[in-house]
N, C-alpha and C. Protein backbone atom coordinates (compact mmCIF):
# COMPACT_ATOMS: atom_id res chain seq x y z
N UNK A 1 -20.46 3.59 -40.69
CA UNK A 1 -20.65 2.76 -39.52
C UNK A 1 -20.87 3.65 -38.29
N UNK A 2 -21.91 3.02 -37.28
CA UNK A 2 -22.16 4.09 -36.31
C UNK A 2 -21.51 2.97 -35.06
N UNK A 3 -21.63 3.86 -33.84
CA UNK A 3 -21.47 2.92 -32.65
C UNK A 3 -22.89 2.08 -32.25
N UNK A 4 -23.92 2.96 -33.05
CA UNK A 4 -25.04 1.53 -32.86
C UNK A 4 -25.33 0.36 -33.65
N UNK A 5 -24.79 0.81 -34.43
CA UNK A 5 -24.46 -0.64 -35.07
C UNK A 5 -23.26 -1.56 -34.83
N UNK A 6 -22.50 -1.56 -33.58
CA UNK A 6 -21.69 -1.88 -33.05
C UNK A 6 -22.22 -2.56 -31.27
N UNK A 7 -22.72 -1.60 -31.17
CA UNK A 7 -23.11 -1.64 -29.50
C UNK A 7 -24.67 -1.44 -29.30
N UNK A 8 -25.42 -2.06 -28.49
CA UNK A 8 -26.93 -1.49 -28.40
C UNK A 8 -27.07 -0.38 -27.88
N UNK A 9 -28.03 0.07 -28.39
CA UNK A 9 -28.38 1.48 -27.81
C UNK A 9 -29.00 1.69 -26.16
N UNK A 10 -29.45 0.22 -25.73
CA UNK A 10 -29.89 0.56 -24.02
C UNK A 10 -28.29 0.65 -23.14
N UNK A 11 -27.62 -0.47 -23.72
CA UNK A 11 -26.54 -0.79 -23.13
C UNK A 11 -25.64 0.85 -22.94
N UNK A 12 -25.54 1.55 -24.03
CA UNK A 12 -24.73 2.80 -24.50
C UNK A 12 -25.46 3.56 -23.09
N UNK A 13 -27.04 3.75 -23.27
CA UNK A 13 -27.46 4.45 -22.24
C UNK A 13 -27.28 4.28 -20.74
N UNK A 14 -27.41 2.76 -20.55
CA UNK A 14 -27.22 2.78 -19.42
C UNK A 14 -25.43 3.04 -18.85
N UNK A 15 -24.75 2.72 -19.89
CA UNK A 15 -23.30 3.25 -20.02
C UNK A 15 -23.32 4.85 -19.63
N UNK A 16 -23.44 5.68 -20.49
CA UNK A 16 -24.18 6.89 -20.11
C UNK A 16 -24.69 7.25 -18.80
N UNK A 17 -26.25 6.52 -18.34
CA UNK A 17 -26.27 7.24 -17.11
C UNK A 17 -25.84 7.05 -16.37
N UNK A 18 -25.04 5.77 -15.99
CA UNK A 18 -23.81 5.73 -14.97
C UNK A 18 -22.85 6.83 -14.72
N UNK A 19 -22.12 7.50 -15.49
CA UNK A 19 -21.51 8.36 -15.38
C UNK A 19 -21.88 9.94 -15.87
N UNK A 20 -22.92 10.19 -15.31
CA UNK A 20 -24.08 11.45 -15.62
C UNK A 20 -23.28 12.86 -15.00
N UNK A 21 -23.09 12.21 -13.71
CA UNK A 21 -22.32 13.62 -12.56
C UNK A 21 -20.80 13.60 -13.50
N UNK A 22 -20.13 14.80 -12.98
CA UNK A 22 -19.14 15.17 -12.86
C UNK A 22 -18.11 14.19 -12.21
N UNK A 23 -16.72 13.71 -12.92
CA UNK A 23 -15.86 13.26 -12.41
C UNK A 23 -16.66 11.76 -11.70
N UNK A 24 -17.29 11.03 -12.37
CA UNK A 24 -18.24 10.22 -12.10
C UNK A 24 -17.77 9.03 -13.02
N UNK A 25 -16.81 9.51 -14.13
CA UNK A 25 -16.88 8.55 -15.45
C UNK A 25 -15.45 7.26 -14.81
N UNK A 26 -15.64 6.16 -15.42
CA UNK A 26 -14.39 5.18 -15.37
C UNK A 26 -14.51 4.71 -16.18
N UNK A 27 -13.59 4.20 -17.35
CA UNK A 27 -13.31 3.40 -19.03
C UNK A 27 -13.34 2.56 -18.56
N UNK A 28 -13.54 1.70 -17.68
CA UNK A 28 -13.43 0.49 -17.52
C UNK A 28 -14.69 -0.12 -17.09
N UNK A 29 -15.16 0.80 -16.10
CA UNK A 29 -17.27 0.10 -15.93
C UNK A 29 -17.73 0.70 -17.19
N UNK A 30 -17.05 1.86 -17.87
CA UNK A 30 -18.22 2.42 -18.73
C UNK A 30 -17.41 1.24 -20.58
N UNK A 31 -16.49 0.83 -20.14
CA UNK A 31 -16.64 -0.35 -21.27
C UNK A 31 -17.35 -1.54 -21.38
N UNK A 32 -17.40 -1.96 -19.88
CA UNK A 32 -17.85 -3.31 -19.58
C UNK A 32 -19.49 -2.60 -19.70
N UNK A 33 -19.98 -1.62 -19.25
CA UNK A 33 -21.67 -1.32 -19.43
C UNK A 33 -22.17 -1.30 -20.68
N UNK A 34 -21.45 -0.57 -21.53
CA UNK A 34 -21.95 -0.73 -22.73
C UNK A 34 -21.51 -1.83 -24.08
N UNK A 35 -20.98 -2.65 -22.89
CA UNK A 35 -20.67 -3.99 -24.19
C UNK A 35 -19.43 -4.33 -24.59
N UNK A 36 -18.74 -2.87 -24.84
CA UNK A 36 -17.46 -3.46 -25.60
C UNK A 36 -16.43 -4.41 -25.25
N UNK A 37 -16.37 -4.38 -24.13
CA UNK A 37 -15.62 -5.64 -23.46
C UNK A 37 -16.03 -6.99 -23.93
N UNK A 38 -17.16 -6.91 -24.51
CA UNK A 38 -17.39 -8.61 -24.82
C UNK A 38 -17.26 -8.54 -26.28
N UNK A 39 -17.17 -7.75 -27.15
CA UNK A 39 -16.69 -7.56 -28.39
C UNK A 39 -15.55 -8.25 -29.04
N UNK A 40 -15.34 -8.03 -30.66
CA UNK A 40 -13.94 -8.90 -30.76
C UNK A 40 -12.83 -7.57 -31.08
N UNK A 41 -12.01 -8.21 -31.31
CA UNK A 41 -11.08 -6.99 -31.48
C UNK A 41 -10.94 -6.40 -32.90
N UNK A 42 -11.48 -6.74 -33.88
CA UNK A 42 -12.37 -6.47 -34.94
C UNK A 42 -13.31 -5.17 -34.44
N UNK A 43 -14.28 -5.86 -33.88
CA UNK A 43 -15.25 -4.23 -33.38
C UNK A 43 -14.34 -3.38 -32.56
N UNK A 44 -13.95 -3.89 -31.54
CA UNK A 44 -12.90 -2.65 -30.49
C UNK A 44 -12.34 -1.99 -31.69
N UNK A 45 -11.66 -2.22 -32.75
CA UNK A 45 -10.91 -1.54 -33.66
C UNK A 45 -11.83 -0.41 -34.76
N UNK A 46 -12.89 -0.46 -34.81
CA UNK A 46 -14.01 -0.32 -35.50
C UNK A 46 -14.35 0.76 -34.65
N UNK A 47 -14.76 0.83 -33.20
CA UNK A 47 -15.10 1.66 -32.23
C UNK A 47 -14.14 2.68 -32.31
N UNK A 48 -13.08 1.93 -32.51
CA UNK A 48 -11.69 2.70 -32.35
C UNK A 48 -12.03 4.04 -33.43
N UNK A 49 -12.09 3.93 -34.81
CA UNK A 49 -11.95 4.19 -35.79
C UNK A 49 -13.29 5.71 -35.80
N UNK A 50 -14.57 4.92 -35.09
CA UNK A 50 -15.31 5.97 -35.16
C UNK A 50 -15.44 7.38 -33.91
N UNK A 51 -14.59 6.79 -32.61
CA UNK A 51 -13.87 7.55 -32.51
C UNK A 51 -12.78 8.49 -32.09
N UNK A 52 -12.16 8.31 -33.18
CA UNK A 52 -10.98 9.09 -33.66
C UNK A 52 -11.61 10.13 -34.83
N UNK A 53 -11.78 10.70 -34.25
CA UNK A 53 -12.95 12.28 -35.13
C UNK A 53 -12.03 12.59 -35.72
N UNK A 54 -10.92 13.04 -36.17
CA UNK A 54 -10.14 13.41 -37.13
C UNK A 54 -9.42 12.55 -37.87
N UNK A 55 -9.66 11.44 -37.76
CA UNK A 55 -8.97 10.07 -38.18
C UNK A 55 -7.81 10.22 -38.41
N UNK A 56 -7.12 10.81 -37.68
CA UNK A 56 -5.19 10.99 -37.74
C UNK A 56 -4.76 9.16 -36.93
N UNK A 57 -5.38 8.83 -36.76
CA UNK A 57 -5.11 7.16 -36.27
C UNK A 57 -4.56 7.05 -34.62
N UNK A 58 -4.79 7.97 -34.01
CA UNK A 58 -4.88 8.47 -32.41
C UNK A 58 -6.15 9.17 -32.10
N UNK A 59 -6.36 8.89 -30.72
CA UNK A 59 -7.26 9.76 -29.93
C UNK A 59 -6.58 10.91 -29.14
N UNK A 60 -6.63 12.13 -29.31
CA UNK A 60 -5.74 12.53 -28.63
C UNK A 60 -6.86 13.21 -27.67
N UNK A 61 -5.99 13.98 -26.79
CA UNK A 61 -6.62 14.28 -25.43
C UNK A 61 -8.03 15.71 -25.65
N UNK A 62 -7.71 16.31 -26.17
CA UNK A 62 -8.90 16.88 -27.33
C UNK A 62 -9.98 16.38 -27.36
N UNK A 63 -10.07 14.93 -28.42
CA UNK A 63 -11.08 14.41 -28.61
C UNK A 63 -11.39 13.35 -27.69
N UNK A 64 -10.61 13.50 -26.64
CA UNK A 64 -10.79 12.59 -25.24
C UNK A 64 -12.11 13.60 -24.12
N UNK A 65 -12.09 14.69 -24.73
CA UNK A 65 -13.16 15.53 -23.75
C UNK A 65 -14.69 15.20 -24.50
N UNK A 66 -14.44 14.78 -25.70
CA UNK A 66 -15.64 14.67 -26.10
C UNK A 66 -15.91 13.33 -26.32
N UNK A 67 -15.18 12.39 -25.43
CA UNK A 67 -15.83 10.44 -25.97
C UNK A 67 -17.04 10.56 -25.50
N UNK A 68 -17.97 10.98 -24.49
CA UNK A 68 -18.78 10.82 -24.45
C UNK A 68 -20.33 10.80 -25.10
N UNK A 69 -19.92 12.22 -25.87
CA UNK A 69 -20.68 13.05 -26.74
C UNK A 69 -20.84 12.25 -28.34
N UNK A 70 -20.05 11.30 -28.23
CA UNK A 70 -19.36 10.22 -29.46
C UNK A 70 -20.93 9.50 -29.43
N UNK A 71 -20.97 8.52 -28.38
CA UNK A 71 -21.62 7.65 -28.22
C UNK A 71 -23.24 8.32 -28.13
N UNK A 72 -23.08 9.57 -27.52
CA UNK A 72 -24.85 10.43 -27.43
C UNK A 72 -24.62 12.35 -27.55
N UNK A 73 -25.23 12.54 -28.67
CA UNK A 73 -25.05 14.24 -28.32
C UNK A 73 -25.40 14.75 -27.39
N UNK A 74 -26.08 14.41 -27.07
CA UNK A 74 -26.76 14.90 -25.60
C UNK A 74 -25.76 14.77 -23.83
N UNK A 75 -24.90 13.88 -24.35
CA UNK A 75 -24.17 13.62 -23.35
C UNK A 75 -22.88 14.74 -22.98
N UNK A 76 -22.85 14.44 -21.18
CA UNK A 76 -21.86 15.52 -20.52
C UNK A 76 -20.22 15.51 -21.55
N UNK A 77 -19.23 16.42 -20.75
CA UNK A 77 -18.20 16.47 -21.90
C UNK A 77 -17.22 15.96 -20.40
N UNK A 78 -16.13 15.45 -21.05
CA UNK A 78 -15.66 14.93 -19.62
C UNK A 78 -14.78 15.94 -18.91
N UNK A 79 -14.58 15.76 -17.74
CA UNK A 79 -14.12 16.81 -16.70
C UNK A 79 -12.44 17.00 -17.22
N UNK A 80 -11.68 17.95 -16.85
CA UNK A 80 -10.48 17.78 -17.16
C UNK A 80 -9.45 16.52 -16.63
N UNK A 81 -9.50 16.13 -15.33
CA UNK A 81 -9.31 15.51 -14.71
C UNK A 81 -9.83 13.95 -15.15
N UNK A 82 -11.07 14.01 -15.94
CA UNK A 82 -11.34 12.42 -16.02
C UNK A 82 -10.77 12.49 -17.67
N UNK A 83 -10.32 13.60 -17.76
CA UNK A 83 -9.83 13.48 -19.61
C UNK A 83 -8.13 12.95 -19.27
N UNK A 84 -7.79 13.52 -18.38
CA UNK A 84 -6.27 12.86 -17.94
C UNK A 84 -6.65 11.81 -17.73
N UNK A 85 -6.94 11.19 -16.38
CA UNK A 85 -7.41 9.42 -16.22
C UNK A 85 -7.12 8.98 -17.29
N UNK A 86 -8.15 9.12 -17.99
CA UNK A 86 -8.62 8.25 -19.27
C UNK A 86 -7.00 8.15 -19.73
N UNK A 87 -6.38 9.32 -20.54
CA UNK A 87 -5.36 9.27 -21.35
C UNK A 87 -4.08 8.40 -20.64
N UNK A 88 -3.76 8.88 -19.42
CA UNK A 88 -3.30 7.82 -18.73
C UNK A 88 -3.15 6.81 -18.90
N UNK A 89 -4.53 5.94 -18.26
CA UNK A 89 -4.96 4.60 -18.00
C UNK A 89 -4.71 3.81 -19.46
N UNK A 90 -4.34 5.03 -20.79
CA UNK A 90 -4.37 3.70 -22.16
C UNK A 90 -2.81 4.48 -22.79
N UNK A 91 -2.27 5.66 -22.54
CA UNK A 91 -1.09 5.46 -23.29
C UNK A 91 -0.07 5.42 -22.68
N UNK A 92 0.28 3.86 -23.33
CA UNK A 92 1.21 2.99 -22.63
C UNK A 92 2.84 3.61 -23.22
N UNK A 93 2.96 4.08 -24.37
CA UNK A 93 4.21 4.57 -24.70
C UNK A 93 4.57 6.03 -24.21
N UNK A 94 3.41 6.98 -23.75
CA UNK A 94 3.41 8.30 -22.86
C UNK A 94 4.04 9.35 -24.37
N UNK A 95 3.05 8.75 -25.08
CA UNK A 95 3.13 10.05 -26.47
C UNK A 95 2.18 11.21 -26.57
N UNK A 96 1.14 10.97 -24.93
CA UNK A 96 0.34 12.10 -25.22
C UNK A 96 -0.82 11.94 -25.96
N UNK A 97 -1.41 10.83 -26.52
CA UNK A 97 -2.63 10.23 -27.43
C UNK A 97 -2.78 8.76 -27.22
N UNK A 98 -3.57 8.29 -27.31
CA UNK A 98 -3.94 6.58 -27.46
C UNK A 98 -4.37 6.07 -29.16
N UNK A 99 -3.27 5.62 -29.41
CA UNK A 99 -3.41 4.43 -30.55
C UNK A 99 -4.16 2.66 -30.32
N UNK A 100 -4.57 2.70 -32.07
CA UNK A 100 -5.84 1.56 -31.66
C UNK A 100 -5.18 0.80 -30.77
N UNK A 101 -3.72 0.45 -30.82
CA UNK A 101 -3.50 -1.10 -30.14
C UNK A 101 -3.44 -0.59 -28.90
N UNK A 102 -3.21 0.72 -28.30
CA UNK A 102 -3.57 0.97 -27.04
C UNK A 102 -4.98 0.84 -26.52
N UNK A 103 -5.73 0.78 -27.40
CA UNK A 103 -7.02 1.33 -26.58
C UNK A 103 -7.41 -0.01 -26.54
N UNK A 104 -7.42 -0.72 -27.62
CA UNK A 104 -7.79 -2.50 -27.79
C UNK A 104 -7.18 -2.78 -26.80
N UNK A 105 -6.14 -2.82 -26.09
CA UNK A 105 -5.44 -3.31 -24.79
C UNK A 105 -6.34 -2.89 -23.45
N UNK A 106 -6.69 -1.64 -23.59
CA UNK A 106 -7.40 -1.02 -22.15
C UNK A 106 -8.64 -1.75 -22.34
N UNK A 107 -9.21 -1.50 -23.40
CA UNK A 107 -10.92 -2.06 -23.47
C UNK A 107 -10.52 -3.90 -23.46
N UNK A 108 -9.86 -4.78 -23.54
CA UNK A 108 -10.35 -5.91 -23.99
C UNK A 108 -8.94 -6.71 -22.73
N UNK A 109 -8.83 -5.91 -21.76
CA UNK A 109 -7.86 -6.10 -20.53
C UNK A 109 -8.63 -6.18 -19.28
C-alpha cells in the first residue's frame, strides 16, 4: 500500500508546496491539504502504518525528520524545531514517539 493510493497525488503536492521553506511546515494545514482529515480512521491508521518506516508501531522523532520525504522523495527533511512541534503537538502520554491512536487523534481532531 502506498500513500497514493490513500491520498491524491495533487492534493499530497499541493500539501508539499505549502510547506517548501524552512520551518514553514504545520500537521495540521499540511493534514487538512492533503486530505487526510477527511479520511476514515481506517485510512488515518493505514497512513499511520506506512509511515512508521521501521514498523516498531511508533513514529519516533527520527522518522519524524523524514515525514515529508514519506509522502515525495524529492521533498525537504524537516527542520529540527518543526521535528519537535510535530512530536509535541501528538504525544499525548510524553513517551518521546507518537502511537497510531495518537496520531489518529491529531489528524482527525
Amino acid at each position: 500500500m502506498s500513500l497514493n493510493s490513500i491520498l491524491s497525488s495533487d492534493a499530497i503536492e499541493a500539501a508539499l508546496k505549502d510547506c517548501q521553506a524552512p520551518d514553514s511546515f504545520n500537521q495540521k494545514k499540511f493534514f487538512q491539504l492533503c486530505g487526510l482529515t477527511k479520511k476514515s480512521p481506517q485510512e488515518v491508521k493505514d497512513v499511520f502504518r506506512i509511515l512508521d518506516n521501521d514498523a516498531s508501531g511508533f513514529i519516533e522523532e527520527e522518522e519524524l525528520k523524514f515525514f515529508l520525504q514519506r509522502f515525495s522523495p524529492s521533498a525537504r527533511v524537516l527542520t529540527a524545531a518543526e521535528t519537535k512541534n510535530f512530536l509535541s503537538a501528538a504525544d499525548d502520554d510524553n513517551d518521546g514517539k507518537i502511537g497510531c491512536e495518537e496520531f489518529q487523534a491529531m489528524v482527525l481532531s
